[in-house]
N, C-alpha and C. Protein backbone atom coordinates (compact mmCIF):
# COMPACT_ATOMS: atom_id res chain seq x y z
N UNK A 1 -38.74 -111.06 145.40
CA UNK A 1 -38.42 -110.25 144.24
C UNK A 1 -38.71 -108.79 144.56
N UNK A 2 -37.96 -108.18 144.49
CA UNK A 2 -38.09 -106.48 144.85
C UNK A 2 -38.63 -105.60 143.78
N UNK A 3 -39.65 -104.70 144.14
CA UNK A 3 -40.28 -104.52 143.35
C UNK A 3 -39.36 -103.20 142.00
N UNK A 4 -39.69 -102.98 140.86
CA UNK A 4 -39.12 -102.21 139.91
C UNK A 4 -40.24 -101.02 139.89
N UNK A 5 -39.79 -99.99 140.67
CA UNK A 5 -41.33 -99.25 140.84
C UNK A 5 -40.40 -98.09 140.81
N UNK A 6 -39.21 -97.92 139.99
CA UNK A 6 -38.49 -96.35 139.72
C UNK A 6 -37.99 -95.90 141.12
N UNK A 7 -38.15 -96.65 142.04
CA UNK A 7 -37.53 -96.07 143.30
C UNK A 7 -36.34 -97.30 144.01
N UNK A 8 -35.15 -96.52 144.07
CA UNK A 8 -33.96 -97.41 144.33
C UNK A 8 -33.82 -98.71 145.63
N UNK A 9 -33.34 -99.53 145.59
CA UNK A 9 -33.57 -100.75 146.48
C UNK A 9 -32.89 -100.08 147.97
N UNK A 10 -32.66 -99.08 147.87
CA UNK A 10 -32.09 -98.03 149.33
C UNK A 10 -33.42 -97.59 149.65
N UNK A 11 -33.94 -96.71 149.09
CA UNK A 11 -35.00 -95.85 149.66
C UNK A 11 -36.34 -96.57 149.72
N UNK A 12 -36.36 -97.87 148.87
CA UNK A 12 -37.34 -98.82 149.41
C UNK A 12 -37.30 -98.82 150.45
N UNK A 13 -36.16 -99.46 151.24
CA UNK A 13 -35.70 -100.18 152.83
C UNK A 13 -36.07 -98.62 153.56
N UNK A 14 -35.39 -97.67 153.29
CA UNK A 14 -35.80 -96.39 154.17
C UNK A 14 -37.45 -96.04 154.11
N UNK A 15 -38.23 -96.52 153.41
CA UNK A 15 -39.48 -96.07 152.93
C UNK A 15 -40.18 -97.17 154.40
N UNK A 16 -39.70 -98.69 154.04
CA UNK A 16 -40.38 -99.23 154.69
C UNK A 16 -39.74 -99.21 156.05
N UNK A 17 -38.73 -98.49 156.62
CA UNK A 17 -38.45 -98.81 157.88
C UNK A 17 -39.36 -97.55 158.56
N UNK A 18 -39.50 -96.32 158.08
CA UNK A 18 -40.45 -95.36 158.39
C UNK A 18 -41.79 -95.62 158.62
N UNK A 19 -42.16 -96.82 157.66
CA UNK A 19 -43.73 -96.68 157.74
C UNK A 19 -43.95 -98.14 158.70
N UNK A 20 -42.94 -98.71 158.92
CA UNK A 20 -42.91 -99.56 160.31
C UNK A 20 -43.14 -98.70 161.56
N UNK A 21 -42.27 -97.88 161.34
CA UNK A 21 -43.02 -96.76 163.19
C UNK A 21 -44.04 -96.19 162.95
N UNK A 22 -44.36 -95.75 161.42
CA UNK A 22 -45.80 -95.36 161.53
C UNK A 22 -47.18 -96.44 161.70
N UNK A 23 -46.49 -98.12 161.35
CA UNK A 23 -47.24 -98.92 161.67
C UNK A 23 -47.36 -99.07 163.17
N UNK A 24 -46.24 -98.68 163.58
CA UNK A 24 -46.38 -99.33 165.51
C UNK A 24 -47.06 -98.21 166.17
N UNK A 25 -46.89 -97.03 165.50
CA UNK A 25 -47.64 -95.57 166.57
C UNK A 25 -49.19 -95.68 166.28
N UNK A 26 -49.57 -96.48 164.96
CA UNK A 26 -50.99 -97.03 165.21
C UNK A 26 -51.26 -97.95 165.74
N UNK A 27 -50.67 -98.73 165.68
CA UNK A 27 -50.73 -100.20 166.89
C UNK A 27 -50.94 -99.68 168.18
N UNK A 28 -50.10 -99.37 168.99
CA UNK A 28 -49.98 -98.31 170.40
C UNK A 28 -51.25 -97.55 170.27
N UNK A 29 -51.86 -96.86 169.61
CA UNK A 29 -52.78 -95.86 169.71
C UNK A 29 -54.37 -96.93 169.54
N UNK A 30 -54.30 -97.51 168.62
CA UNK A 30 -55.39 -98.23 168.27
C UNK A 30 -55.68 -98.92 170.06
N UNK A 31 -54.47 -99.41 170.50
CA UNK A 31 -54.86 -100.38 171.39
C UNK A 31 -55.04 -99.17 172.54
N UNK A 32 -54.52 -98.24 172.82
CA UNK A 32 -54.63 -97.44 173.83
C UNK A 32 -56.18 -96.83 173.84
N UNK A 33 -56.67 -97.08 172.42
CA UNK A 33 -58.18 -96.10 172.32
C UNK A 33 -59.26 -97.42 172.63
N UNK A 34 -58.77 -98.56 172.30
CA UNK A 34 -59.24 -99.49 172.73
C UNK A 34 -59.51 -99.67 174.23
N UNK A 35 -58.67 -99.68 175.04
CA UNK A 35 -58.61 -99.67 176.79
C UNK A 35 -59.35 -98.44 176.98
N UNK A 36 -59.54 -97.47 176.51
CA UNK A 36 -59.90 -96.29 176.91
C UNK A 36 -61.53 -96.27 176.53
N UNK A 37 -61.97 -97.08 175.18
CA UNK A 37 -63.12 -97.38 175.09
C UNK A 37 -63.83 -98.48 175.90
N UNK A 38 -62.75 -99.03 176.86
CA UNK A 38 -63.43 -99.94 177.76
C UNK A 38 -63.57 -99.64 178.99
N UNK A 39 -63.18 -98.65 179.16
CA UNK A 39 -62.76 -98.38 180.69
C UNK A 39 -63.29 -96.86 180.64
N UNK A 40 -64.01 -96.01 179.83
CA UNK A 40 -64.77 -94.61 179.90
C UNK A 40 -66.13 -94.81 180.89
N UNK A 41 -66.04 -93.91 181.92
CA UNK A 41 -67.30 -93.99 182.65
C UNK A 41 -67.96 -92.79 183.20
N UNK A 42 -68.76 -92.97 183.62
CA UNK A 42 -69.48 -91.22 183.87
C UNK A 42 -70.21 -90.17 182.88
N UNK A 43 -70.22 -89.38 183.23
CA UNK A 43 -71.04 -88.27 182.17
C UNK A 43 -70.54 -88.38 180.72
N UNK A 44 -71.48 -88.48 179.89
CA UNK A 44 -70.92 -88.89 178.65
C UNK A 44 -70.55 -89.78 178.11
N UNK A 45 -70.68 -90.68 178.63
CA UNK A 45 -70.62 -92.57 178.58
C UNK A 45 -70.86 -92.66 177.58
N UNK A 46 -71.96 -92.98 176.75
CA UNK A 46 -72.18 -93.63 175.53
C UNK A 46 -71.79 -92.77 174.67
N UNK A 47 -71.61 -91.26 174.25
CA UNK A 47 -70.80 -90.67 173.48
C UNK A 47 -69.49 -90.79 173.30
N UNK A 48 -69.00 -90.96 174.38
CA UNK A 48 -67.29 -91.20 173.87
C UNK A 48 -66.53 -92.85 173.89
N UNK A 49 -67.89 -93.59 174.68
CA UNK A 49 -67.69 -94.68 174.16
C UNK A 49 -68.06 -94.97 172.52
N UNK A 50 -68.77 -94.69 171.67
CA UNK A 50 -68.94 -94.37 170.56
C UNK A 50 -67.73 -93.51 169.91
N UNK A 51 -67.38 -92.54 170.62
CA UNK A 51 -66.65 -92.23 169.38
C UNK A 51 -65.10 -92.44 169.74
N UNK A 52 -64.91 -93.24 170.99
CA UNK A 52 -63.45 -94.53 170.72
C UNK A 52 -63.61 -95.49 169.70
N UNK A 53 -64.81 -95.83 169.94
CA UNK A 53 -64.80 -97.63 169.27
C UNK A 53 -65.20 -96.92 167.72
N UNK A 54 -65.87 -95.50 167.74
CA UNK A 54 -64.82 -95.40 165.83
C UNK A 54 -63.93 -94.65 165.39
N UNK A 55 -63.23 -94.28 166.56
CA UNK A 55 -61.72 -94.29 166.39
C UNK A 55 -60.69 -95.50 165.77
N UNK A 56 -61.26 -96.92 167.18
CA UNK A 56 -60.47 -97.62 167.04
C UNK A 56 -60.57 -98.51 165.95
N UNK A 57 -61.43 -98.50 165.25
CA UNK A 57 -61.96 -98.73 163.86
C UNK A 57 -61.63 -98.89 162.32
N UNK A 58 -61.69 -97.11 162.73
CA UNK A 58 -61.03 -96.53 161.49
C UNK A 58 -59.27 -96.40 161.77
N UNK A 59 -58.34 -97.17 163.06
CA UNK A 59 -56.76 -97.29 163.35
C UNK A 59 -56.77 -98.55 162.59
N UNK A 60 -57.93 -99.14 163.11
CA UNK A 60 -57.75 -101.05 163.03
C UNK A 60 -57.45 -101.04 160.74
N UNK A 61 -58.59 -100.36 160.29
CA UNK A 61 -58.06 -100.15 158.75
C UNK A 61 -56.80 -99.52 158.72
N UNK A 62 -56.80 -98.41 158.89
CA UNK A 62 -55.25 -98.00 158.36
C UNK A 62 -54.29 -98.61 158.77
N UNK A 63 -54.05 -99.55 160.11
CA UNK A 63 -53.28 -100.49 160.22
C UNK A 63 -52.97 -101.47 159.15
N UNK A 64 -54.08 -102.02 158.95
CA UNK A 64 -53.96 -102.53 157.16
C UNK A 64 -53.61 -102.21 156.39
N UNK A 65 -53.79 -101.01 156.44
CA UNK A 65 -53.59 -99.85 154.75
C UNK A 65 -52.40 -100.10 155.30
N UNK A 66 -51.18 -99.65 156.15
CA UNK A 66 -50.33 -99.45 156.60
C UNK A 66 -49.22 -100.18 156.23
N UNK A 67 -49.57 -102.09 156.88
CA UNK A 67 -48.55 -102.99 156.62
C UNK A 67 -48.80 -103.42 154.96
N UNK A 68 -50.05 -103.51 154.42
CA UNK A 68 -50.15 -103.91 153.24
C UNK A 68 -48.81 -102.73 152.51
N UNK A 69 -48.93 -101.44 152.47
CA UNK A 69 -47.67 -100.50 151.91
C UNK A 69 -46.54 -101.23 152.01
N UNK A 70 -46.30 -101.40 153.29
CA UNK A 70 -44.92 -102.08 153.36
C UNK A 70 -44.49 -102.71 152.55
N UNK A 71 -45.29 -103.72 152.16
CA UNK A 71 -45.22 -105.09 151.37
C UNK A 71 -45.26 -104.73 149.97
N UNK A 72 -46.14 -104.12 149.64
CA UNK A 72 -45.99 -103.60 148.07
C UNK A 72 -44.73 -102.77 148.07
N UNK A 73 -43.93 -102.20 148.86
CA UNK A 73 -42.32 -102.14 148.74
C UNK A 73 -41.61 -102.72 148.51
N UNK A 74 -42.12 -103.96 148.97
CA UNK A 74 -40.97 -105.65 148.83
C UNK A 74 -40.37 -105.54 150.36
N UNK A 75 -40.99 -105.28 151.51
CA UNK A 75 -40.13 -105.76 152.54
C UNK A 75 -41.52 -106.17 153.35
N UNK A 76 -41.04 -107.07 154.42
CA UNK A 76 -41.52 -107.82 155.30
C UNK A 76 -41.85 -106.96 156.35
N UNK A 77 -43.16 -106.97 156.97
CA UNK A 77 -44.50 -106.48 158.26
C UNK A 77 -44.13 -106.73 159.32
N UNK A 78 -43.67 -105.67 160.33
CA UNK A 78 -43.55 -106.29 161.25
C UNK A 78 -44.68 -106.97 162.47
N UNK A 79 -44.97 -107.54 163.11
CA UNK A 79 -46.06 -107.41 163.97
C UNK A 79 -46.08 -108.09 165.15
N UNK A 80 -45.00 -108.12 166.16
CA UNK A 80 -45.00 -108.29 167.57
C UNK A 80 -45.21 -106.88 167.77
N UNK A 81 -45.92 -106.49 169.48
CA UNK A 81 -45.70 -106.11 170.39
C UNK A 81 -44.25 -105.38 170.42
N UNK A 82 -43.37 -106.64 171.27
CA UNK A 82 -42.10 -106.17 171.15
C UNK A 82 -41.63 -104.90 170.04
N UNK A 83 -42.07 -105.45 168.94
CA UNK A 83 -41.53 -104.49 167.79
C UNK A 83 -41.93 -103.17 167.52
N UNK A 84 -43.49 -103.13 167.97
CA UNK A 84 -43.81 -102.02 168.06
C UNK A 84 -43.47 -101.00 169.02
N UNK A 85 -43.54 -101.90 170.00
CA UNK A 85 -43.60 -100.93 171.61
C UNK A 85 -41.78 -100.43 170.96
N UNK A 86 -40.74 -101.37 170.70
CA UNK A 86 -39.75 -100.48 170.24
C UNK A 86 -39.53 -99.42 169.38
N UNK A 87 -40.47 -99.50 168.17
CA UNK A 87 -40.61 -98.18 167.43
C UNK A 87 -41.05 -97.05 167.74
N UNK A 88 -42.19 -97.10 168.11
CA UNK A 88 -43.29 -96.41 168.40
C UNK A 88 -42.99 -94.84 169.64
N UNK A 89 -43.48 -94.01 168.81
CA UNK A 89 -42.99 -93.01 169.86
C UNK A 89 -44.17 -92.43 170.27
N UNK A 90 -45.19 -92.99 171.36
CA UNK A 90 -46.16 -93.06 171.64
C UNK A 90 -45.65 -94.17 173.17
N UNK A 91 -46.32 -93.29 174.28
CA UNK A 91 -46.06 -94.02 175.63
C UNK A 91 -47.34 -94.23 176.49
N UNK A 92 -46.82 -95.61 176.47
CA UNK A 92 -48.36 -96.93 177.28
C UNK A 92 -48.18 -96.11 178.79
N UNK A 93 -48.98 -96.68 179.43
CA UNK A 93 -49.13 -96.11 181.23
C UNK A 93 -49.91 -97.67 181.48
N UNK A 94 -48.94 -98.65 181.98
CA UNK A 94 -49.99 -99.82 182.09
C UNK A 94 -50.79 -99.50 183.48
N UNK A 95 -51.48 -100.23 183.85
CA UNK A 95 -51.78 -100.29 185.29
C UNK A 95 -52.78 -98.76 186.01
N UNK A 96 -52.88 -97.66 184.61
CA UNK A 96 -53.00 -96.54 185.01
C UNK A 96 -54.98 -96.23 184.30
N UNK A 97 -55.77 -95.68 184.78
CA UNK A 97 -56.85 -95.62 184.28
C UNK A 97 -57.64 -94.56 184.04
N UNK A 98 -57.06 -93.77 183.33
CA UNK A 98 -57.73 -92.15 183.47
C UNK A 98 -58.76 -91.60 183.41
N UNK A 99 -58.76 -90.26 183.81
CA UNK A 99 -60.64 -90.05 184.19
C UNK A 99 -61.01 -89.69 182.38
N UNK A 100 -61.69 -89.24 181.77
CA UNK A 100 -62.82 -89.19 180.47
C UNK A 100 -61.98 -88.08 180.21
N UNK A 101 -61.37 -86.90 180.97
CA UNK A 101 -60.53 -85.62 180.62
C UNK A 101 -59.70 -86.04 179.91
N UNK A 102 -58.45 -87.18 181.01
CA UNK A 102 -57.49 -87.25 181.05
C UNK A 102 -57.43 -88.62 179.64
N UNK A 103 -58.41 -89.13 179.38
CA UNK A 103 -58.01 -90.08 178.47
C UNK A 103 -58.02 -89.36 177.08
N UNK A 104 -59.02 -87.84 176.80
CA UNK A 104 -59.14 -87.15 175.75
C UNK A 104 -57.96 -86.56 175.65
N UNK A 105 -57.49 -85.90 176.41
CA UNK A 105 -56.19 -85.39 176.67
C UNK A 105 -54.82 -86.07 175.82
N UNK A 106 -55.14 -87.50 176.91
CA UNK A 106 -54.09 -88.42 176.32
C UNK A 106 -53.67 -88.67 174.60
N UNK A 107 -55.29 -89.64 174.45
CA UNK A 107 -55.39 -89.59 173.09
C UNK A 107 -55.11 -88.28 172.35
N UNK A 108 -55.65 -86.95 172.40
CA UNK A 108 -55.20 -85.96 171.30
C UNK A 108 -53.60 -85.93 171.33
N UNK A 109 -52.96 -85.94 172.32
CA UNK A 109 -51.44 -85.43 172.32
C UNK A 109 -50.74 -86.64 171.63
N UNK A 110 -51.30 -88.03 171.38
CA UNK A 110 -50.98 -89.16 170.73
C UNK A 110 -51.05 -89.00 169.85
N UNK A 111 -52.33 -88.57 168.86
CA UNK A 111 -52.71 -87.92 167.43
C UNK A 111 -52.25 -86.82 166.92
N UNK A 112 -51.73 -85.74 167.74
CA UNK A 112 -50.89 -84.75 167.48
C UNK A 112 -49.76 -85.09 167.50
N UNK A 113 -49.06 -85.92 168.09
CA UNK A 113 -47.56 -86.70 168.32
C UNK A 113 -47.51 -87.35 166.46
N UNK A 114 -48.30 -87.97 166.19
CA UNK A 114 -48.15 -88.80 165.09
C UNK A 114 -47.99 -87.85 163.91
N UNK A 115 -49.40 -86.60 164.17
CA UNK A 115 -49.59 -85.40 162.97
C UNK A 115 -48.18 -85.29 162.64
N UNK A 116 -47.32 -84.72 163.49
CA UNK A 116 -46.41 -84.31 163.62
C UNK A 116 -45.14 -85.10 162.60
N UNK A 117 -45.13 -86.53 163.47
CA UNK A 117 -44.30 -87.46 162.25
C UNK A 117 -44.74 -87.29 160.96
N UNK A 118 -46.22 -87.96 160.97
CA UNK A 118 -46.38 -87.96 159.74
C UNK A 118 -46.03 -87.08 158.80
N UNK A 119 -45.80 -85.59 158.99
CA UNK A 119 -45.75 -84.40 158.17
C UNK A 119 -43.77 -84.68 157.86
N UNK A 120 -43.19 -85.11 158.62
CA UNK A 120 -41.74 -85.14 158.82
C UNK A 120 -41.80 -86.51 157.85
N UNK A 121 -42.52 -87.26 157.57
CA UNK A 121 -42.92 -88.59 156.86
C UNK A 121 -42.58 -87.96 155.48
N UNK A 122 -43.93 -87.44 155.09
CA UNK A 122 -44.00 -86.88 153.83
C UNK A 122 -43.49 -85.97 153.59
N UNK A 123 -42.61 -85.03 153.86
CA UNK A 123 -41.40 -84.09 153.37
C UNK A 123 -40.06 -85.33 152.97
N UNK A 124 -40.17 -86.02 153.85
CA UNK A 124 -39.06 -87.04 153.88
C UNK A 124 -39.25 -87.67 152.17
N UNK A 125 -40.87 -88.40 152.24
CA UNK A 125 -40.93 -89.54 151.19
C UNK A 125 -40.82 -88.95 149.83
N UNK A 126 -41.26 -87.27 149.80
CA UNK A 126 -41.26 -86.43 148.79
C UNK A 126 -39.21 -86.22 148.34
N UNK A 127 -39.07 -85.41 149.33
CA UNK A 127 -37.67 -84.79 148.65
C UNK A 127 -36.55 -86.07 149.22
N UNK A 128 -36.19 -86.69 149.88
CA UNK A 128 -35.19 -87.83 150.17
C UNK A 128 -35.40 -88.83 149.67
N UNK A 129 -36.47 -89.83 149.81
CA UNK A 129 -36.66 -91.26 148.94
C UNK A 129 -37.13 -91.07 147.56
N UNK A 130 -37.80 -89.99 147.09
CA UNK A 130 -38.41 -89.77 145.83
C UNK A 130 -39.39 -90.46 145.44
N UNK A 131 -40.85 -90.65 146.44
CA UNK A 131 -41.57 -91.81 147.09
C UNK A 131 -42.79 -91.36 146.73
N UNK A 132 -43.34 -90.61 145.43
CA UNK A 132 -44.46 -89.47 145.47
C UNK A 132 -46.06 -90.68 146.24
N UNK A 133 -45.67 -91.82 145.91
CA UNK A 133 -47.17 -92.55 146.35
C UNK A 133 -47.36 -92.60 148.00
N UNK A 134 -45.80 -92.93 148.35
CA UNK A 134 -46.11 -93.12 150.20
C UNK A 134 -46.25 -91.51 150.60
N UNK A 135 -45.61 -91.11 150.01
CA UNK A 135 -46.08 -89.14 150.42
C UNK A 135 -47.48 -88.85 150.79
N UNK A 136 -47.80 -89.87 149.31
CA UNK A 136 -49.60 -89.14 149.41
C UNK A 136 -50.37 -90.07 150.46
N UNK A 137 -49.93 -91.01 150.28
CA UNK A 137 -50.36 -91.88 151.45
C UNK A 137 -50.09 -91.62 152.95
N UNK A 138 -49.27 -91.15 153.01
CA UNK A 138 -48.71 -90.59 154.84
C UNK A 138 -49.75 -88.93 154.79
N UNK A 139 -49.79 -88.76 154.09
CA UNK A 139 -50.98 -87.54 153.74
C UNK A 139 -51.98 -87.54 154.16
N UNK A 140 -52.64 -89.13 153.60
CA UNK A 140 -53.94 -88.68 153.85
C UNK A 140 -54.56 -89.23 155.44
N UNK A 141 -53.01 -90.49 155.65
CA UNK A 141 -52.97 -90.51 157.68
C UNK A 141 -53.04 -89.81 158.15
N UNK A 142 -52.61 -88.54 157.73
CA UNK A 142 -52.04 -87.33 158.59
C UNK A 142 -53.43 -86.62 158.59
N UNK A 143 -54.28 -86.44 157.67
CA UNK A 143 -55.47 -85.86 157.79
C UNK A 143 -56.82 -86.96 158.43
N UNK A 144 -56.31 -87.91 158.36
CA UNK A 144 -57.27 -88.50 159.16
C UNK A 144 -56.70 -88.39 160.41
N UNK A 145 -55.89 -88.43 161.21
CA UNK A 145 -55.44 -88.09 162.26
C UNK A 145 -55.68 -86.25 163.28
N UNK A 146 -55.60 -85.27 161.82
CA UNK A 146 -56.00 -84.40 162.25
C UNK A 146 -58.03 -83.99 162.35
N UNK A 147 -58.39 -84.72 161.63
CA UNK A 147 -59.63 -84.88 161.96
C UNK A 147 -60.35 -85.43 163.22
N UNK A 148 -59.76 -86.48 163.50
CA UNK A 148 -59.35 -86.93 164.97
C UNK A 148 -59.00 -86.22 166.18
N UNK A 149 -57.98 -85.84 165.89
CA UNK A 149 -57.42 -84.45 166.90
C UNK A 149 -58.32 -83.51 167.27
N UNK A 150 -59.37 -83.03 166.16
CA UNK A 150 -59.86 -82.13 165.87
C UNK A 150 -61.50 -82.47 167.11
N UNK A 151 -61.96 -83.95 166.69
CA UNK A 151 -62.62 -84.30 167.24
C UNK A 151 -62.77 -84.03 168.79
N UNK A 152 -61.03 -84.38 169.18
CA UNK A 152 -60.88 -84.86 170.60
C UNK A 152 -60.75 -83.73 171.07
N UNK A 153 -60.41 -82.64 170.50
CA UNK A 153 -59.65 -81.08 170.94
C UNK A 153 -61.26 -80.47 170.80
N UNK A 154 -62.40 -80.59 170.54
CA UNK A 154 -63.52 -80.02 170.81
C UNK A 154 -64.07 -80.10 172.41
N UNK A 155 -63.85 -81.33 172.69
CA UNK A 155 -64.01 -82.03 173.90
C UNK A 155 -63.31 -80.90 175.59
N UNK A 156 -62.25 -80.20 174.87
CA UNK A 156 -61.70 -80.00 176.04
C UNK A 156 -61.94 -78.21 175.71
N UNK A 157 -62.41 -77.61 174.56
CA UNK A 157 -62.87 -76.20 175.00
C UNK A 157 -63.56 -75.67 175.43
């Protein structure tokens, strides 16, 4: 049953196909901060192992927050792999293991990659779908993400 929430059974489907790539660019990131919290070594070890694993934490909730949205749209979660790695505009390096620079590096330009959607999110959910709740909601990703950024971008001045 589709929900009657003043927003048309079009811009539902556009609402939730958006916040499917915003579900997979946290998937990709969550798991990338994950490998990166397992594999950090050297100077600074237990600090940035700490502050991956509450990175990957606070991805692993909004992943939730994320697909649960979907669903209160009335459409179906996606959650293979496959599906994500196809959405997601965020790029894996398998096989590759970077030094503590290069993984801060990585991660911020991932969190700035997303800032970025997300802001293109909520102009979108505001003036095209007429979506004022996912607006505010891609909002407040977007500021947890730049807080994040913010974190990781201390690291490298």
């Amino acid at each position: 049953m589709q929900p009657q929430i003043g927003i048309s059974a079009k811009n539902l489907k556009s609402v939730a196909s958006l916040l499917s790539v915003v579900l997979a660019d946290a998937v990709v990131l969550y798991t990338k901060t994950r490998k990166f919290h397992w594999n950090v070594k050297g100077e600074s070890f237990m600090e940035l192992h700490l502050l991956f694993e509450k990175q990957y934490n606070e991805l692993e909730e909004a992943i939730d927050e994320i697909a649960e949205r979907i669903n209160k749209l009335g459409e179906q979660t996606i959650g293979t792999m496959k599906e994500f790695l196809e959405l997601t505009h965020l790029k894996e390096a398998p096989g590759t293991y970077p030094t503590r620079k290069e993984m801060i590096k990585e991660l911020l330009t991932d969190h700035e990659s997303i800032i970025i959607a997300l802001r293109k999110g909520v102009d979108q959910c505001q003036d095209e779908y007429k979506d004022a709740g996912t607006a505010d909601f891609l909002t407040n990703l977007m500021e947890d993400h730049e807080t994040n950024a913010w974190k990781l971008r201390r690291y490298l001045d």
